[in-house]
Every structure is written in C-alpha cells, then in structure tokens.
Protein backbone atom coordinates (compact mmCIF):
# COMPACT_ATOMS: atom_id res chain seq x y z
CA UNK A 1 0.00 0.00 0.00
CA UNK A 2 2.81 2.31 -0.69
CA UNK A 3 0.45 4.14 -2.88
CA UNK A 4 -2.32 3.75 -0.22
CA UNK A 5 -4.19 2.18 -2.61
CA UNK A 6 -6.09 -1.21 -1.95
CA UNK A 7 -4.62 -3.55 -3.70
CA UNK A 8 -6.33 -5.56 -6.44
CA UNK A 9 -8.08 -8.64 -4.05
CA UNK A 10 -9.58 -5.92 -1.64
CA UNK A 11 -10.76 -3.31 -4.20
CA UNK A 12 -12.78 -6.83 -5.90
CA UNK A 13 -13.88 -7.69 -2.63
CA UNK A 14 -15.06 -4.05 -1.79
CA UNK A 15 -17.13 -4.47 -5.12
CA UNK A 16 -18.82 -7.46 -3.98
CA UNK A 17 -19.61 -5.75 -0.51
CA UNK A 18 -20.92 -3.30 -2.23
CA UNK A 19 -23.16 -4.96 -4.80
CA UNK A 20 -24.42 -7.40 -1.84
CA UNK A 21 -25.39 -3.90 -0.13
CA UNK A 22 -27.28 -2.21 -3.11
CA UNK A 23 -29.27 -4.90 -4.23
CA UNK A 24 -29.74 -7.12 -0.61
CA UNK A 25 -29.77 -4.08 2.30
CA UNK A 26 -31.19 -1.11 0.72
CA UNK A 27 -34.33 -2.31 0.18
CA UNK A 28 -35.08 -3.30 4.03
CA UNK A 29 -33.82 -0.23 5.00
CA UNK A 30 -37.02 2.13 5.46
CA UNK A 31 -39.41 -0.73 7.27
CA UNK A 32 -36.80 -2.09 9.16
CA UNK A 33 -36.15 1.51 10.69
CA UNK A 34 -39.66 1.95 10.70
CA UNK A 35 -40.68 -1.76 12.57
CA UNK A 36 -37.42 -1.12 14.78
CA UNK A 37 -36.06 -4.30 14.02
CA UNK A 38 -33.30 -6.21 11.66
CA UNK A 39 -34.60 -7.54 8.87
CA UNK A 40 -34.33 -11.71 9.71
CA UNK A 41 -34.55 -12.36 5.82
CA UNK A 42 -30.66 -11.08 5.97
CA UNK A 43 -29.26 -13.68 7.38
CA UNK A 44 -29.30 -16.41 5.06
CA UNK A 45 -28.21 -13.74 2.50
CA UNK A 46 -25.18 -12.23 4.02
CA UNK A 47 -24.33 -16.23 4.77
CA UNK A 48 -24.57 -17.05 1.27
CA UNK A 49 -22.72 -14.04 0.30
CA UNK A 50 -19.77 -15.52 3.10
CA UNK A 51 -20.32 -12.32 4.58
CA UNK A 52 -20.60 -14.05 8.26
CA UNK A 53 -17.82 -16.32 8.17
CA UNK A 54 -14.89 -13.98 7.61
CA UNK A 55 -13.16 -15.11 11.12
CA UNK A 56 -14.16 -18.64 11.47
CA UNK A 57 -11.36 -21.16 10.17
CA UNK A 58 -12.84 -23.29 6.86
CA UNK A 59 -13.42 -25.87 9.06
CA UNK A 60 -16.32 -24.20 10.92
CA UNK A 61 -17.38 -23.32 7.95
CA UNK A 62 -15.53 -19.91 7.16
CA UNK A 63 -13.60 -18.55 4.51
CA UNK A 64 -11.03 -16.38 6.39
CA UNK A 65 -10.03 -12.78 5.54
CA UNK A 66 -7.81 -10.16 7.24
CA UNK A 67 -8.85 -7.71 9.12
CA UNK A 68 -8.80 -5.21 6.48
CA UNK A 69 -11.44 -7.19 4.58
CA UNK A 70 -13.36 -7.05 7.29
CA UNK A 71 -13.03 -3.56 7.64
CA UNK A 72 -14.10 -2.86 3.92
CA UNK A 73 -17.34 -4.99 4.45
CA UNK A 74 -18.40 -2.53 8.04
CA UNK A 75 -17.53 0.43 5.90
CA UNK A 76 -20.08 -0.56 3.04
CA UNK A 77 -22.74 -1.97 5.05
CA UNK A 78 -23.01 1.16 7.08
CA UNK A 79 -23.85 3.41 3.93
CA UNK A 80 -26.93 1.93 4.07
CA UNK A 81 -28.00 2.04 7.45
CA UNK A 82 -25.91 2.06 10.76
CA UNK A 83 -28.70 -0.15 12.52
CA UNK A 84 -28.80 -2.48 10.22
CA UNK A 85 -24.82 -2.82 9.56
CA UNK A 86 -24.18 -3.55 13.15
CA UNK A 87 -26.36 -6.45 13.87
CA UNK A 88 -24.07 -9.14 11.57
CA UNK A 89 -21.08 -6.78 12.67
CA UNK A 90 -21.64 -7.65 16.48
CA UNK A 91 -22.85 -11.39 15.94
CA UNK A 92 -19.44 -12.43 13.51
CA UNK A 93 -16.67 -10.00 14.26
CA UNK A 94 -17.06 -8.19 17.56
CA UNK A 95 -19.03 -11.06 19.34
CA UNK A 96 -18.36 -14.30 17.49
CA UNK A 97 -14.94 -13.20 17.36
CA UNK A 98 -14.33 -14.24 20.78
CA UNK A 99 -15.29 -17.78 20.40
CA UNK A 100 -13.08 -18.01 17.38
CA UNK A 101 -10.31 -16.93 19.25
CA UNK A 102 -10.68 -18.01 22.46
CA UNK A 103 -13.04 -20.71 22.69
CA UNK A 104 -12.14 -24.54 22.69
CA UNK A 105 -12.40 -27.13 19.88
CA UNK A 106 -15.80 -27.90 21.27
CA UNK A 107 -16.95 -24.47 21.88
CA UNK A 108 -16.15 -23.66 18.31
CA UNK A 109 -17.70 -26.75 16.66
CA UNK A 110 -20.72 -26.03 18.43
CA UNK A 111 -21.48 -22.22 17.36
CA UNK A 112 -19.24 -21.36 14.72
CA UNK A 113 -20.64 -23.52 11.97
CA UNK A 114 -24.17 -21.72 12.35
CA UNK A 115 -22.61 -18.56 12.90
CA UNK A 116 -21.04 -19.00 9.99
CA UNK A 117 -24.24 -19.96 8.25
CA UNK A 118 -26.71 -17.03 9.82
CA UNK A 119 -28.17 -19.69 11.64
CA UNK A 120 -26.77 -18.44 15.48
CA UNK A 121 -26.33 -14.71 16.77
CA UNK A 122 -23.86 -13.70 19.00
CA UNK A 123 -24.26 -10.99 21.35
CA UNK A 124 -21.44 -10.03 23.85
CA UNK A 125 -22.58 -8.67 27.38
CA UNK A 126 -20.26 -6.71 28.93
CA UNK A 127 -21.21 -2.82 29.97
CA UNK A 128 -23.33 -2.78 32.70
CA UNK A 129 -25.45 0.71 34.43
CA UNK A 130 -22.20 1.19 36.76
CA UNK A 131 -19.37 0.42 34.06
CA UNK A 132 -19.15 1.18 31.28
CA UNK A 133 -15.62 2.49 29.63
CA UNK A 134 -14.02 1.16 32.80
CA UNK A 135 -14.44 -2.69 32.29
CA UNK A 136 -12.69 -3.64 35.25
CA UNK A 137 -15.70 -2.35 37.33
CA UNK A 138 -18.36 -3.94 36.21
CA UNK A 139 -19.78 -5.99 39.09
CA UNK A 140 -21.58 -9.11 37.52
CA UNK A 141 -20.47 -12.09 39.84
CA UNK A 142 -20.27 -15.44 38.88
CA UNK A 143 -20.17 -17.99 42.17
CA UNK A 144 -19.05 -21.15 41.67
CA UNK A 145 -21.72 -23.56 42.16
CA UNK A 146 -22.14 -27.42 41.32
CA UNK A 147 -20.86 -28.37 37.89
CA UNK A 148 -20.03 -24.27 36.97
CA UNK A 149 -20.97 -21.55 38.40
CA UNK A 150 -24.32 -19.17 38.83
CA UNK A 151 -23.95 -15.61 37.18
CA UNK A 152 -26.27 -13.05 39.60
CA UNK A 153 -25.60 -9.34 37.77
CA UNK A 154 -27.12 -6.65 35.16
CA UNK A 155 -26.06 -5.47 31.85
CA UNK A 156 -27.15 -2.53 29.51
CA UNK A 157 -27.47 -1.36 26.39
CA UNK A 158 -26.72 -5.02 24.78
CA UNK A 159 -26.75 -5.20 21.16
CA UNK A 160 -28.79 -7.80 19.50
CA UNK A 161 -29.40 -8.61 22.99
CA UNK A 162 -32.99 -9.68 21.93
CA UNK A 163 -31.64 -11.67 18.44
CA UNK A 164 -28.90 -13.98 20.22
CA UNK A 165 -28.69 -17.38 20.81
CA UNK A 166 -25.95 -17.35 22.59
CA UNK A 167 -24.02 -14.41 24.47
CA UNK A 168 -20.28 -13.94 25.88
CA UNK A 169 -21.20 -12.66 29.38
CA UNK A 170 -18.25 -10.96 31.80
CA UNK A 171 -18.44 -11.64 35.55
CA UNK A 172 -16.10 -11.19 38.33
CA UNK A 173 -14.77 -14.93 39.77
CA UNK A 174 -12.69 -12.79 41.89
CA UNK A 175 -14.12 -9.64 43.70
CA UNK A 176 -10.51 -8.46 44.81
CA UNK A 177 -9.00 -9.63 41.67
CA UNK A 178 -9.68 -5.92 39.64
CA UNK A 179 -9.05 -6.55 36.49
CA UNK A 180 -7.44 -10.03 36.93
CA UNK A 181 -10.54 -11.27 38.20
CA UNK A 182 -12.57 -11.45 35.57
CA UNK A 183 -14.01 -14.11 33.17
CA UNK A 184 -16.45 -14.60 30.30
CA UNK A 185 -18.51 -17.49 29.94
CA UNK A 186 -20.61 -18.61 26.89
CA UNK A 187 -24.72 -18.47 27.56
CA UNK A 188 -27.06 -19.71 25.89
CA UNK A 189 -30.14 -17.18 26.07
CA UNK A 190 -32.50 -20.05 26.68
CA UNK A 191 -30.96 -20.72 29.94
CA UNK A 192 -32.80 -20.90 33.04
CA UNK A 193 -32.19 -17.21 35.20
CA UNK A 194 -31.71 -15.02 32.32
CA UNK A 195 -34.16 -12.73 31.20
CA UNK A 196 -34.25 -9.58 28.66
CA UNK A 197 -35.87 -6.11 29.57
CA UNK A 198 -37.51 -4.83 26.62
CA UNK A 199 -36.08 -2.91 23.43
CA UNK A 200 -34.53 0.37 24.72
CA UNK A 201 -35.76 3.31 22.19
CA UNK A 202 -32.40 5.26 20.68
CA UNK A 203 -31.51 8.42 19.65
CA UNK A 204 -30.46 6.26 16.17
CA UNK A 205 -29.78 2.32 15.14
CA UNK A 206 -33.14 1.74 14.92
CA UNK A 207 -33.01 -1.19 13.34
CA UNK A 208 -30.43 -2.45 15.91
CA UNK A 209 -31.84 -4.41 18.76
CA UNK A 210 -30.54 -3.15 22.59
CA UNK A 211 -31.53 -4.37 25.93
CA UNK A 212 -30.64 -4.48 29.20
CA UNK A 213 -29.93 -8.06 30.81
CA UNK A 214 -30.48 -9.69 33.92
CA UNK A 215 -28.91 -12.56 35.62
CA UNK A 216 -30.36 -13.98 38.39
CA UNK A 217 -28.42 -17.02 39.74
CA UNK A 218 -27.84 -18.19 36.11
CA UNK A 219 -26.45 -21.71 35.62
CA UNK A 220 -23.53 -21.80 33.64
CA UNK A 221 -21.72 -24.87 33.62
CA UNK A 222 -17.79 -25.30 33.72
CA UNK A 223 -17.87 -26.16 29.84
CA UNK A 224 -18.97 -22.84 29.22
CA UNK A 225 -15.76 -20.79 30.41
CA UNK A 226 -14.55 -19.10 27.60
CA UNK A 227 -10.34 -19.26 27.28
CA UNK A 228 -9.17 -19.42 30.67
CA UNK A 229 -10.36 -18.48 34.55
CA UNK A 230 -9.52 -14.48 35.02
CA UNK A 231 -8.52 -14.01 31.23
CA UNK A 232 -11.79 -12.03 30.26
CA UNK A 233 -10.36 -8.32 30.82
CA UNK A 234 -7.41 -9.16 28.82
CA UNK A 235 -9.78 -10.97 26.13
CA UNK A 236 -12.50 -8.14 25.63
CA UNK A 237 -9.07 -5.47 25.25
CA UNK A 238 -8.04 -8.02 22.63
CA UNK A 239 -10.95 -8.34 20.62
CA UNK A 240 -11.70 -4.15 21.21
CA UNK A 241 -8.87 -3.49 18.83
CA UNK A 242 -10.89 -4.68 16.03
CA UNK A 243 -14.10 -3.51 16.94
CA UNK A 244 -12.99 -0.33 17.18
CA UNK A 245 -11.39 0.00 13.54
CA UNK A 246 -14.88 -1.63 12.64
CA UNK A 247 -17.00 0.89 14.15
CA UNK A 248 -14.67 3.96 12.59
CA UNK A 249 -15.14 2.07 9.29
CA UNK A 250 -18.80 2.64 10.03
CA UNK A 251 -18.46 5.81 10.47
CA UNK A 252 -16.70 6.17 7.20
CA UNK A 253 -19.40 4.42 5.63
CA UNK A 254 -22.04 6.93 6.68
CA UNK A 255 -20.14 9.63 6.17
CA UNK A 256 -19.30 8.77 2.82
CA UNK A 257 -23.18 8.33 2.05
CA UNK A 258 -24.29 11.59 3.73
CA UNK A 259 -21.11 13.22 1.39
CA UNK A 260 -22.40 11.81 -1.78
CA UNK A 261 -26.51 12.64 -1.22
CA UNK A 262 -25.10 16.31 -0.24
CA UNK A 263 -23.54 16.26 -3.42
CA UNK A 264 -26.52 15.24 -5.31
CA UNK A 265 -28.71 17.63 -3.39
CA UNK A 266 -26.66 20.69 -4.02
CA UNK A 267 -25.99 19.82 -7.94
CA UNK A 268 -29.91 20.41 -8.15
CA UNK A 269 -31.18 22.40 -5.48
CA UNK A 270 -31.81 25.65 -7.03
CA UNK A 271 -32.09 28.80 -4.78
CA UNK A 272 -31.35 32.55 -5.64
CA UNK A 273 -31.33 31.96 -9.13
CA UNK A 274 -28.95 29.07 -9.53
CA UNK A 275 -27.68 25.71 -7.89
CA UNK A 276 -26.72 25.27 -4.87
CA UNK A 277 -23.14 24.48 -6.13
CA UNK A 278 -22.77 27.62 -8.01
CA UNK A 279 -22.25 29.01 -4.22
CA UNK A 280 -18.35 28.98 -3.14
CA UNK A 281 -19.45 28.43 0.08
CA UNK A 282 -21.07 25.71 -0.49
CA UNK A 283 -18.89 23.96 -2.88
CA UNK A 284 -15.58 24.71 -0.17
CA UNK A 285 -18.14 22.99 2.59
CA UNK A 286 -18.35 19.52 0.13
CA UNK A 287 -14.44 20.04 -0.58
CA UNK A 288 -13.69 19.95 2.84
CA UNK A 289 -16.02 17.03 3.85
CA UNK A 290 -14.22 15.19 1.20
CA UNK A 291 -11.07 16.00 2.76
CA UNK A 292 -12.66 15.11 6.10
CA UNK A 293 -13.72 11.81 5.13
CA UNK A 294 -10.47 10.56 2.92
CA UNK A 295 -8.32 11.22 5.70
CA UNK A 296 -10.64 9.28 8.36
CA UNK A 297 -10.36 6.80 5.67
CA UNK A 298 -6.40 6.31 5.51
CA UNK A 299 -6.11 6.15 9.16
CA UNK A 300 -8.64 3.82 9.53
CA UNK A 301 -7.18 1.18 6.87
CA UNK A 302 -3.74 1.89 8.38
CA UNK A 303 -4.70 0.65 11.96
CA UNK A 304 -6.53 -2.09 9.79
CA UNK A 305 -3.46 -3.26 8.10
CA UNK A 306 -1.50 -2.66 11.27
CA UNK A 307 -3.80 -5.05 12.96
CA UNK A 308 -3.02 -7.37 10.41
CA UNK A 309 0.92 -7.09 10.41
CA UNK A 310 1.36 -7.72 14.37
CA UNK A 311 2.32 -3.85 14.30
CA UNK A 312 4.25 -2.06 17.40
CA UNK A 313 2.01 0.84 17.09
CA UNK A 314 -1.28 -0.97 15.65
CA UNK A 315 -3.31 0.20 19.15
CA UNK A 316 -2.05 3.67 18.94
CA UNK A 317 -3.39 3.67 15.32
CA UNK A 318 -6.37 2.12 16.03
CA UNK A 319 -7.21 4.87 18.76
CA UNK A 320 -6.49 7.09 16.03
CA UNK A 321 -8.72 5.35 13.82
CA UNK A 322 -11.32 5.58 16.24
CA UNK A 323 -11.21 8.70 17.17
CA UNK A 324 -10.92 10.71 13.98
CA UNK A 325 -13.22 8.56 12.14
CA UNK A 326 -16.18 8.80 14.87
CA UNK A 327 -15.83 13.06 15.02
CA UNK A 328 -15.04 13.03 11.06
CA UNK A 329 -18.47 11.22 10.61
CA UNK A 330 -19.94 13.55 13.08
CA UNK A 331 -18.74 16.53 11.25
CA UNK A 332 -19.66 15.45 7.59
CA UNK A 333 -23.28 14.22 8.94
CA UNK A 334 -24.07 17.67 10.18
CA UNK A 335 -22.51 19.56 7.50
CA UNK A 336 -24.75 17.27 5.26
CA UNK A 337 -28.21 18.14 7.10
CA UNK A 338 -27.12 21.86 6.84
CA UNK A 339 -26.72 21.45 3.10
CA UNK A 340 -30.16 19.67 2.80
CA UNK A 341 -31.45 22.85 5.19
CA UNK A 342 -35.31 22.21 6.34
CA UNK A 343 -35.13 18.82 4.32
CA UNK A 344 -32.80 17.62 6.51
CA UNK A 345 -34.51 17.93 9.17
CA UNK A 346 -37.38 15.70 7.72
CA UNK A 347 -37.36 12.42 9.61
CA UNK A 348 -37.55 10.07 6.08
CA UNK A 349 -34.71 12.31 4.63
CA UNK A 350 -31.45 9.48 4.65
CA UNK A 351 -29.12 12.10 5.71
CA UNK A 352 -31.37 12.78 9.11
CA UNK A 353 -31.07 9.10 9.47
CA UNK A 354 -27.32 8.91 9.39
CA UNK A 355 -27.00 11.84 11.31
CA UNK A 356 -28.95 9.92 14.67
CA UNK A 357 -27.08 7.00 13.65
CA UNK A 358 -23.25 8.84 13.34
CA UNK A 359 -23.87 10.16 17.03
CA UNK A 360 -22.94 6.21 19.17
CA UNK A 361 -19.97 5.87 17.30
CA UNK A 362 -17.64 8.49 19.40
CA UNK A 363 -19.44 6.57 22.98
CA UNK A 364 -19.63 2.97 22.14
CA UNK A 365 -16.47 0.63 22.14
CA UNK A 366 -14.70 3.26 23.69
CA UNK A 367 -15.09 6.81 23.92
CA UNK A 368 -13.77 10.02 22.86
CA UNK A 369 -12.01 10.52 25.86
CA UNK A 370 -10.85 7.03 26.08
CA UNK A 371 -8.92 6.93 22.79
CA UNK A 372 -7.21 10.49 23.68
CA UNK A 373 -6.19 8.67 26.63
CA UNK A 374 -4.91 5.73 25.17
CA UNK A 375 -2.94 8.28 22.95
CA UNK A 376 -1.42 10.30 25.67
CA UNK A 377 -0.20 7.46 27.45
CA UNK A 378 1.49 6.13 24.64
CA UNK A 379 2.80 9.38 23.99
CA UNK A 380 4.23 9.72 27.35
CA UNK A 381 5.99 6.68 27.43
C-alpha cells in the first residue's frame, strides 16, 4: 500500500460488498427503521454471500479474511444504514470473534458452523449501568456452584441482545481480583435465570436491537468458560482493537453516504437563481467534507493493516482510527443536514437518518475521551 491504494483482491472484494449492499440491504432499509427491528430475511443472504464467516477457520465453515477485509465490508454496510450494519457486525466479528479466538475445539464446533451460516447470533454482554468504559468495574459475579458456576448481575445497552442465541457474558470470579478477576462465559439465552428487559428506544440504530440483561443465579456450567479463569479483561481489550477499527469504518461508511446525497442535493437544489453548487461556500463545505472523510479513511485502513501485520504501534493507530473517524463522521453528517437545510430535518430524509445513527460511534467501544487517553499514554511513554 505504498500508494495507499487497496490492492487488487480488496478493491474486488469491496465491489462485492458493495453490490451485496445495493441490491440485498437497501431495500429493508425504510421498514426495518420503521418496525425497529433487523430484517431476519438477511441472514441467510449475508451467509450465502460468506459475509458471516470472515473469522471462522474453513473448518467451521468460514472462509477467512484479514482484518482489512473485514473492515471494507463494516464500511459498506453502514452506507446503508448504521442499525442495520451492526447487527451481523456484532454477531461475527465483535461477538463471534471471541469464540473463534478463544473458545475450545468444542466451543467452536458447536457455534461457529451456524454462525457461519446465519443460523446463530452472537451478542457479547459486557457494559453494565455502573461500568461502562471502565471494564474492570463492572460488578456481575459469577459464584461457583455445582458443575459451573451461577452468574447473579445486570447489563445494559446489549446489542442484538434480543436476536442472540448465545451471548459472551463478563463476571467477576474474583471480587478483589480488579481486572485479573474477571471471566467470560458462553450463555445460551435459553438458559434458566436469564431474562431480557424490553427494546430500549435510541436516539439512532433503529433497526439495531438493545436491551438491558439480567442474571439472576444463572447456571452456567464449567464447559462454558470461555479461554481461561480471570482471562476475560485481557480478552475483551483483545478483541476491542478490532471492533474499534470496525465501528470507525462505520463511520466512514455513513459519512461517505451523507457526502455523496449532499452532493446530489446541491448539484440540483436551485435557490437565488442558480444551484446550490454555483455558491463557493457551499462547494468549499463539500471540498472539505471530502477532505474530512479521505483522511478518516487512511487512518482507519492503516490501523486495519497494522492489525493485520502484528504492528508495534497498531493500538495507537487504532485509537487514532477511532477517534478521527467517529468526530469526522460527526462533522460530515451535520454539514450534510445543513446542506439539505429544512429537508434535513425531515425524519424520512437518509441524511437525518445517518445523522442519529453517526452520534454512538464516538461513545460505544470506547469513547472520545478514552482513545485520547490511550494516545497520551502512549505518547508519554
């Protein structure tokens, strides 16, 4: 990438992401937001597509891709709608993910294959009301107990909390531990003790499901320990390295979609006598988006391809990633609406869509102020 272009094998696969996007997502997009819920028809589809199985070995079923692959697939699926692009993003790369690297031969014969197939959703379950950013606080217990262990806890704002078969659940096996002392477990969501509240209404992702769960002296048997006793923190800051470029990608995604309908708009918008575009403010505003968004874009492949090459600096990049790509789609979003003017503003306008939907990415997987942190210490050092 000396050129910081994709090479030939990514710009094809980009072209298949995309395809899959215009003639598969786009058409669910408007009821899905409007019902509140994924579209379940999806699932074979992205399957078919081997959209799913990007992480899972061949023989679960996968056909394995690096993580900048995986980053070209977030970025497209978010142009159509963040709510929708999430839900498969969660289940196979920032949920599922975990079980492919961390779970046992059994663990992964048992989920992966369906994963794989659309046929199993992963959820992970890990913020709870009292910790959020600050993993190590979260105060989910699990007590050992005959054959396992009994989780007794709450968790919030879960995605596809209400669409999983199976989540990766944190609890502390050691209250004095801190960080050490936590583990994550693999739970079925049929399981005795567990229980959802109901949808929580968002600011944007409609079409994303999110719930709180509770745990009330859930049986979890030994089987069901995911890597090793204590290893969860150190897991879940593992596996946040990716979902973090993922959810920048996102961001470029939407961005890049609110960019190309202000475009549009403008070029036939006529006000004072002539186009939008005839305006040199207006025309600077879309030159600077575009400037905006394709260096989001560089940054957020680099800590992609970092990832990928075992990288000294890959988690400094990907907080940079993160970080610029979350405010960048932000920015472009807003500028976008202010382009569109009182249309904008119109609920069924796309742009007002991706504008509620931009907003999550600089709080979840790690906030603003987390990623400057992560930066300064690094800095520092």
């Amino acid at each position: 990438m000396t050129t910081w272009e994709l090479d030939e094998e990514h710009e094809a696969f980009r072209q298949v992401c995309r395809r899959f996007v215009d003639e598969q997502v786009r058409p669910y997009v408007v009821a899905s937001e409007a019902a509140g819920t994924f579209p379940g028809e999806l699932w074979p589809k992205l399957a078919q597509a081997g959209l799913l199985g990007l992480m899972i070995p061949e023989e679960y079923g996968g056909s394995p891709a690096d993580n900048l692959a995986i980053t070209l697939l977030a970025e497209e699926l978010a142009r159509a709608c963040g709510g929708i692009a999430i839900t498969p993003l969660v289940s196979s790369y920032m949920a599922g993910s975990h079980i492919s690297r961390f779970g046992t031969a059994d663990q992964k014969g048992r989920y992966l294959p369906d994963v794989a197939a659309g046929r199993c959703v992963v959820s992970i379950a890990v913020t709870e009301p009292g910790a959020g950013s600050d993993v190590a606080g979260i105060t989910t217990v699990a007590t050992p107990a005959e054959g396992g262990f009994a989780l007794r806890g709450a968790k919030t704002f879960i995605t596809n909390a209400g669409l999983a078969d199976v989540m990766v659940v944190a609890a502390k096996t050691d209250r004095d531990a801190g960080h050490r002392g936590i583990t994550t477990f693999l739970v079925d969501t049929d399981q005795p003790g567990l229980t959802l509240g109901a949808p929580l209404p968002k600011m944007g992702w409609h079409s994303s499901d999110t719930r709180e769960v509770f745990f009330d002296d859930c049986p979890v048997g030994e089987e069901r320990v995911l890597g090793q006793i204590g290893s969860g923190f150190y897991q879940i800051m593992e596996s946040f390295q990716l979902e973090r470029v993922l959810l920048g990608a996102m961001g470029i995604g939407l961005a890049a979609e609110c960019l190309d309908d202000a475009r549009a708009y403008a070029a036939q918008r006529e006000v004072f006598g002539g186009r939008l575009t005839d305006l040199q403010t207006i025309r600077h505003r879309l030159a600077e988006m575009d400037v905006d968004l394709h260096l989001a874009r560089l940054v957020t492949y680099q800590a992609a391809a970092r990832l990928d090459a075992g990288h000294p600096e890959a988690a400094a990049t990907v907080a940079m990633a993160k970080l610029a790509a979350a405010r960048v789609a932000n920015r472009v979003a807003d500028e976008a609406v202010q382009i569109f003017g009182g249309s904008g503003f119109i609920d069924e306008t796309p742009v007002a869509r991706h504008y509620r939907d931009v907003r999550i990415l600089r709080i979840g997987g790690g906030t603003d102020e987390i990623q400057l942190e992560i930066l300064a210490k690094q800095a520092s050092r």
